[in-house]
Protein backbone atom coordinates (compact mmCIF):
# COMPACT_ATOMS: atom_id res chain seq x y z
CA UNK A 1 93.87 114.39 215.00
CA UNK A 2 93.62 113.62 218.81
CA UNK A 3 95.42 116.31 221.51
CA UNK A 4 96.02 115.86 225.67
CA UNK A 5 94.10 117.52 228.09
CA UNK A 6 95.09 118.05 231.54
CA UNK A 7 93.19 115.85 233.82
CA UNK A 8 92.32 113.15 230.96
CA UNK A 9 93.55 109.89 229.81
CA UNK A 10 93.61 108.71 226.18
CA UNK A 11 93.24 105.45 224.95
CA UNK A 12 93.13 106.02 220.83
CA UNK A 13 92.60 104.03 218.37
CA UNK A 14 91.26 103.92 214.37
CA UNK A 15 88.18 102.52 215.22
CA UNK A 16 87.30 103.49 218.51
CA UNK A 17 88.86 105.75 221.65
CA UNK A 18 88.43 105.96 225.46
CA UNK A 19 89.02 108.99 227.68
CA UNK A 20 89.15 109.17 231.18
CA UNK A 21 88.38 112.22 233.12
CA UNK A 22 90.68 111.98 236.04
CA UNK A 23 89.84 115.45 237.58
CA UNK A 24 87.98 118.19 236.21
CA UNK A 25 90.73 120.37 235.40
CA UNK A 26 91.13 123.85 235.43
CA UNK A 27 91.98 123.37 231.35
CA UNK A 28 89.19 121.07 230.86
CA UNK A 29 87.36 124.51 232.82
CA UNK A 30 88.51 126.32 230.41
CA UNK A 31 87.42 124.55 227.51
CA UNK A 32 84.09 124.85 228.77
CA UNK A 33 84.46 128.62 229.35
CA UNK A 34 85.90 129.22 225.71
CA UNK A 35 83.79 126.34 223.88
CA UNK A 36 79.99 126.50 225.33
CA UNK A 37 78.62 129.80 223.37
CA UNK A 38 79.70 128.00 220.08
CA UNK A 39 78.15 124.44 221.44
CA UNK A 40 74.79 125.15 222.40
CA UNK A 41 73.75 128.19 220.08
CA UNK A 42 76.13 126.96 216.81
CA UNK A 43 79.11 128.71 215.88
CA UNK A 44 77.28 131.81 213.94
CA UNK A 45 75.65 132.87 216.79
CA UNK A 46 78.35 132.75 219.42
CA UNK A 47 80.17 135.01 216.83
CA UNK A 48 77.48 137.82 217.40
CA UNK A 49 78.00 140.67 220.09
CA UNK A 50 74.53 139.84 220.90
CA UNK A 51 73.94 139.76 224.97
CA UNK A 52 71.69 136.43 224.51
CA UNK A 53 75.21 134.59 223.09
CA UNK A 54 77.46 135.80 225.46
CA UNK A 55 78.72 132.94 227.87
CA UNK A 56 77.06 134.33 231.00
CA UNK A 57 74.08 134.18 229.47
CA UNK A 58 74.50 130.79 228.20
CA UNK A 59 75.62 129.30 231.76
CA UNK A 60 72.31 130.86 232.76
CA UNK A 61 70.20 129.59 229.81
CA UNK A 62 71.83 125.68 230.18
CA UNK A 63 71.49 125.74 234.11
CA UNK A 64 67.69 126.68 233.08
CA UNK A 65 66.81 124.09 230.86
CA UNK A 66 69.24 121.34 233.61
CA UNK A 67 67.31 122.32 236.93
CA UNK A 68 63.92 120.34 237.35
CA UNK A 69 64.59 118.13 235.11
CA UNK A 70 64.66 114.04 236.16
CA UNK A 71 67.83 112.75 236.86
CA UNK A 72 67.85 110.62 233.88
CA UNK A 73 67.62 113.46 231.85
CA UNK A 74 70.46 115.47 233.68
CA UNK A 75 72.64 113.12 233.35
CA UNK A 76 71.85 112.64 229.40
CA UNK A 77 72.53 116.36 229.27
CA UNK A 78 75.82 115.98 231.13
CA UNK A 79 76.63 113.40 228.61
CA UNK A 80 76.21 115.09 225.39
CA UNK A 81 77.49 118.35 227.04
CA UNK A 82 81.04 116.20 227.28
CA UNK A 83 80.37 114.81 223.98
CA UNK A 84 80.46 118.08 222.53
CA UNK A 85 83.57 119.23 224.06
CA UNK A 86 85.77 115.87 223.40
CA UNK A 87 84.79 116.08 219.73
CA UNK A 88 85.51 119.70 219.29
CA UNK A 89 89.07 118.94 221.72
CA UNK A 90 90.10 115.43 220.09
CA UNK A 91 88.12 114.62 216.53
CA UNK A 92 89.74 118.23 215.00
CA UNK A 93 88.83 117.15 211.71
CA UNK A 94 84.83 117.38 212.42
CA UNK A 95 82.92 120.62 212.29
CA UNK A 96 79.65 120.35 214.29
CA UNK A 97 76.46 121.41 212.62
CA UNK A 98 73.88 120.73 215.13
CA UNK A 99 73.62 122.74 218.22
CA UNK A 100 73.32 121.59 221.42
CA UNK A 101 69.95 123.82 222.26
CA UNK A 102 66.73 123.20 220.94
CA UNK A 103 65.48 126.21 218.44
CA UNK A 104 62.02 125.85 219.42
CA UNK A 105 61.96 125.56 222.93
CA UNK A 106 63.78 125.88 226.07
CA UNK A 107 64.82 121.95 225.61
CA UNK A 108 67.77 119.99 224.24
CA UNK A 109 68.23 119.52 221.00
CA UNK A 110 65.44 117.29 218.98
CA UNK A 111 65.94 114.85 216.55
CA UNK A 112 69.63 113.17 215.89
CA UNK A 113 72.00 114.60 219.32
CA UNK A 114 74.98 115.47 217.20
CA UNK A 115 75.06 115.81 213.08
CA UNK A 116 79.03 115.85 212.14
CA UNK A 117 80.65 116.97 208.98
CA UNK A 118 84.29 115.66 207.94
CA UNK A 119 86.67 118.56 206.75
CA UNK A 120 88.65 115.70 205.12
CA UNK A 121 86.08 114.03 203.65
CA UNK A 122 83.52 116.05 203.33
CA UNK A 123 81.14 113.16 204.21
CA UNK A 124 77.78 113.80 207.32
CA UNK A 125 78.24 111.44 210.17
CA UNK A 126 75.51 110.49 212.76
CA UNK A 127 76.36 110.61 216.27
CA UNK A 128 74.43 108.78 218.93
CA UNK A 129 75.13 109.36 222.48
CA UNK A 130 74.00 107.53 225.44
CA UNK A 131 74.98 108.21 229.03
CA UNK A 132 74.22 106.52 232.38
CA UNK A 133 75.38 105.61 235.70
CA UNK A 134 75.93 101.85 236.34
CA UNK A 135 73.54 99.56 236.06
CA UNK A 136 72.37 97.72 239.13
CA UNK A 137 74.60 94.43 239.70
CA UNK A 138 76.60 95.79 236.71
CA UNK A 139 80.27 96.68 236.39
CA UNK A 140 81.99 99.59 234.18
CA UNK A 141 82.49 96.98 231.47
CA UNK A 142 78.97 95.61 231.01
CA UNK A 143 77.27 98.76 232.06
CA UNK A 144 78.91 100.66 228.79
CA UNK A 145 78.62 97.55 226.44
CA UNK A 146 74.83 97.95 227.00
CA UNK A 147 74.80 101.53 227.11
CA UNK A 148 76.76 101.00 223.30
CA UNK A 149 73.75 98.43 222.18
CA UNK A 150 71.03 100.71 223.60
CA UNK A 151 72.75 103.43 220.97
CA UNK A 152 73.27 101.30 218.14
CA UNK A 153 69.94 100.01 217.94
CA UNK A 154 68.67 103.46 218.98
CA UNK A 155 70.47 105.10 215.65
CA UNK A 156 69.66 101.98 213.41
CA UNK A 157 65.88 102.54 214.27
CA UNK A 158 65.39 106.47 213.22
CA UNK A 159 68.31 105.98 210.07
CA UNK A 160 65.76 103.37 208.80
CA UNK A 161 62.54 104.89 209.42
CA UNK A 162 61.25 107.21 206.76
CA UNK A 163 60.22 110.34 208.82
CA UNK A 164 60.69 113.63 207.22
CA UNK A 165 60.98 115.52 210.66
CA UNK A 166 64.56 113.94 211.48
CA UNK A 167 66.09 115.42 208.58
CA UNK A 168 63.81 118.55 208.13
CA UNK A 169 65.38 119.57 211.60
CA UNK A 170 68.81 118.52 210.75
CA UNK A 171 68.66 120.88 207.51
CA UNK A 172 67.13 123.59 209.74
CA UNK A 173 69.91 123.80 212.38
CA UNK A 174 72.43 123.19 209.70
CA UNK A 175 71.51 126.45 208.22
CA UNK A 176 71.80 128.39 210.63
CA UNK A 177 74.66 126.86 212.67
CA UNK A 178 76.53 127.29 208.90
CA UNK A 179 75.13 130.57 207.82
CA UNK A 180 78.82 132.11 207.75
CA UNK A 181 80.30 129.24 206.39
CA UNK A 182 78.99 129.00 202.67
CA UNK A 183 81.14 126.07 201.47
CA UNK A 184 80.75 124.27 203.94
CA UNK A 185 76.93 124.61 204.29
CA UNK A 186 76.36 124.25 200.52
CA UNK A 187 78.17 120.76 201.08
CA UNK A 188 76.21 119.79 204.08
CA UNK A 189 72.85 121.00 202.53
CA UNK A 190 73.32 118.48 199.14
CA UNK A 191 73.99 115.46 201.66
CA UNK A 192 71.34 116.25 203.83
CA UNK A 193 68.55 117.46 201.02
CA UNK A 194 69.59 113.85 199.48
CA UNK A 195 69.23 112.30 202.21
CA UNK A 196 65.86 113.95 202.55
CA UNK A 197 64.56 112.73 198.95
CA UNK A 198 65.34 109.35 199.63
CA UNK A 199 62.57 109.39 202.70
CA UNK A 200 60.26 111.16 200.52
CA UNK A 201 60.62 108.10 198.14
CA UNK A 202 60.61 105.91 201.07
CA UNK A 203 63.49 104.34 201.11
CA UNK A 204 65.54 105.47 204.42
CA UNK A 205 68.49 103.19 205.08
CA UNK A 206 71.36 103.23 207.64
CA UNK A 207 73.43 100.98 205.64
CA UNK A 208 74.92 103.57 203.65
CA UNK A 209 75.51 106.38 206.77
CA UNK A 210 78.34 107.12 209.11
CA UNK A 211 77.82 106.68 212.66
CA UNK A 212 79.46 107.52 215.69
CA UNK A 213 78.11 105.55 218.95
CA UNK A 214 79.11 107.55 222.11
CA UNK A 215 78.84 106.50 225.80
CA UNK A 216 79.45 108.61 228.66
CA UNK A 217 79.88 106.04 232.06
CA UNK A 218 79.49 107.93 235.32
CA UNK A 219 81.37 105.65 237.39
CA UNK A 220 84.26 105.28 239.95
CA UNK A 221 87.72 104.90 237.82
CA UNK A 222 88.53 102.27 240.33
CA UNK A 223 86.52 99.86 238.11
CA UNK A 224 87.36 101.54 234.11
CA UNK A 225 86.27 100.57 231.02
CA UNK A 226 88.31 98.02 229.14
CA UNK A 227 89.55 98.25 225.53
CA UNK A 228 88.42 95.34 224.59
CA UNK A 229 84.94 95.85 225.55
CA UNK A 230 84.88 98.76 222.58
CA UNK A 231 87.53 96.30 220.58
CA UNK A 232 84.87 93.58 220.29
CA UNK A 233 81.96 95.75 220.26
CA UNK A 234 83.03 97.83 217.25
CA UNK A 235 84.16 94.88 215.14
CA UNK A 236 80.32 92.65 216.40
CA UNK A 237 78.75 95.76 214.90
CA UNK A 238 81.17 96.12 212.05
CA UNK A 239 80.06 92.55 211.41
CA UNK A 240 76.34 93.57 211.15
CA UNK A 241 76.66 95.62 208.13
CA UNK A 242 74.56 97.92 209.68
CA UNK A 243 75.92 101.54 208.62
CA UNK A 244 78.60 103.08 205.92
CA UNK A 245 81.34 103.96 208.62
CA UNK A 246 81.82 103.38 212.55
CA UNK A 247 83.63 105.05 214.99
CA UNK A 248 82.89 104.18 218.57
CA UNK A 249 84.15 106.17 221.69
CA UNK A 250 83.54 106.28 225.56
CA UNK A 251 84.08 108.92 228.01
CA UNK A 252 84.27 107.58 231.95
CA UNK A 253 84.00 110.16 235.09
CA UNK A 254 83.29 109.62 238.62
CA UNK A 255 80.11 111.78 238.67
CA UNK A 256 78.51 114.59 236.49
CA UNK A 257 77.57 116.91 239.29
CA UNK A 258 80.90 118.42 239.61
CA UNK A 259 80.30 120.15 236.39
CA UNK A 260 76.73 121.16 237.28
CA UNK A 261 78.18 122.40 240.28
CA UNK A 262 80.95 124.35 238.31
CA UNK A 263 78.28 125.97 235.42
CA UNK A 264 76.04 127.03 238.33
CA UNK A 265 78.77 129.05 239.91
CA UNK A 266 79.92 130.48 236.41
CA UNK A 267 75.80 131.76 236.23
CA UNK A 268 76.69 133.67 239.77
């Protein structure tokens, strides 16, 4: 189930979807403002009266781990912060049950960047997100194509290696990002404790996992993405047989400092 947002255009489709931020809206401000507790600490937490949950705090806490970091990195931040928000805005049918901040460490998050889980289905899906500015001598178009290959072959790496860690976190944040939910968690748990016997017995695969590949293009809207260029990548990759299920989608803006600018003046 897909809604509008001021400030944001839709392009939707089975397989795949495009949004284009416009302007950074006073309701897509408000998202932020009513969404970020629950994104970067997990739902459970953000429903404590704690002062470390509250929003002001976690303004504070994100502009912490953002500042000093390398550009590269900010923007990858940026990226999965919008991620985070579209899927919780637009794919209504998917609970999130990783949270955007590291457990361990001042950081973000370790391991896979976003660990979905269908209300519909009940099935996990793996979500990959990748985020740049364009390449040099690159448009929109093949910037985001490669920015889609870089996260395909990113995902189909770690889904086929058999390394305990990966899932061992992705049990861990499950836990606790589900600890009021106990249907839900009990369901996530089995998948991903099955998923975790199959590496102990060595035999990881991404053949039988659902994936979705995100991009997040910080580029003029004079020169947007094309449909087609996530029409032909989706059904190339469909092609490969490389994972269960595939849904591709790709978020354009002008730049990503406007919302820096905006979450530093929220920590005021």
């Amino acid at each position: 189930m897909l809604s509008s947002l001021k400030g944001v255009r839709l392009i939707n489709k089975k397989a795949y979807a495009v949004f284009y931020i416009d302007n950074f809206s006073d309701d897509l401000k408000g998202i932020i403002r009513s969404q970020l507790t629950s994104i970067c600490h997990g739902a459970s937490k953000a429903s404590k009266t704690r002062k470390k949950y509250n929003y002001k705090n976690t303004v504070r806490s994100f502009i912490e781990r953002y500042e000093g970091k390398s550009d590269k990195t900010k923007i990858g931040m940026m990226g999965e912060l919008l991620t985070h928000i579209f899927i919780l805005q637009f794919l209504t049918e998917f609970n999130t049950v990783s949270p955007f901040f590291n457990m361990e460490e001042k950081s973000i998050t370790k391991g896979f960047d976003i660990i979905l889980f269908s209300n519909s289905t009940n099935e996990i899906w793996i979500t990959e997100v990748k985020s740049g500015a364009l390449h040099k001598g690159k448009d929109s178009n093949s910037t985001n194509k490669a920015l889609l290959s870089t996260a395909k072959l990113d995902l189909k790496k770690r889904l086929n290696q058999n390394e305990d860690s990966l899932w061992d976190n992705a049990i861990n944040k499950a836990t606790l990002v589900l600890e009021n939910k106990k249907d839900t968690k009990d369901a996530v748990l089995a998948i991903l404790e099955e998923i975790g016997d199959e590496i102990t017995e060595r035999q990881a695969t991404s053949t039988d996992k659902n994936v979705i590949l995100v991009t997040n293009l910080f580029a003029n809207l004079n020169d947007e993405i094309q449909e087609q260029v996530l029409n032909d990548f989706y059904i190339t990759t469909l092609g490969e047989s490389l994972f269960n299920k595939l849904f591709v989608f790709s978020i354009q803006k002008n730049t990503y400092k406007k919302i820096y600018q905006f979450l530093k003046d929220e920590a005021k």
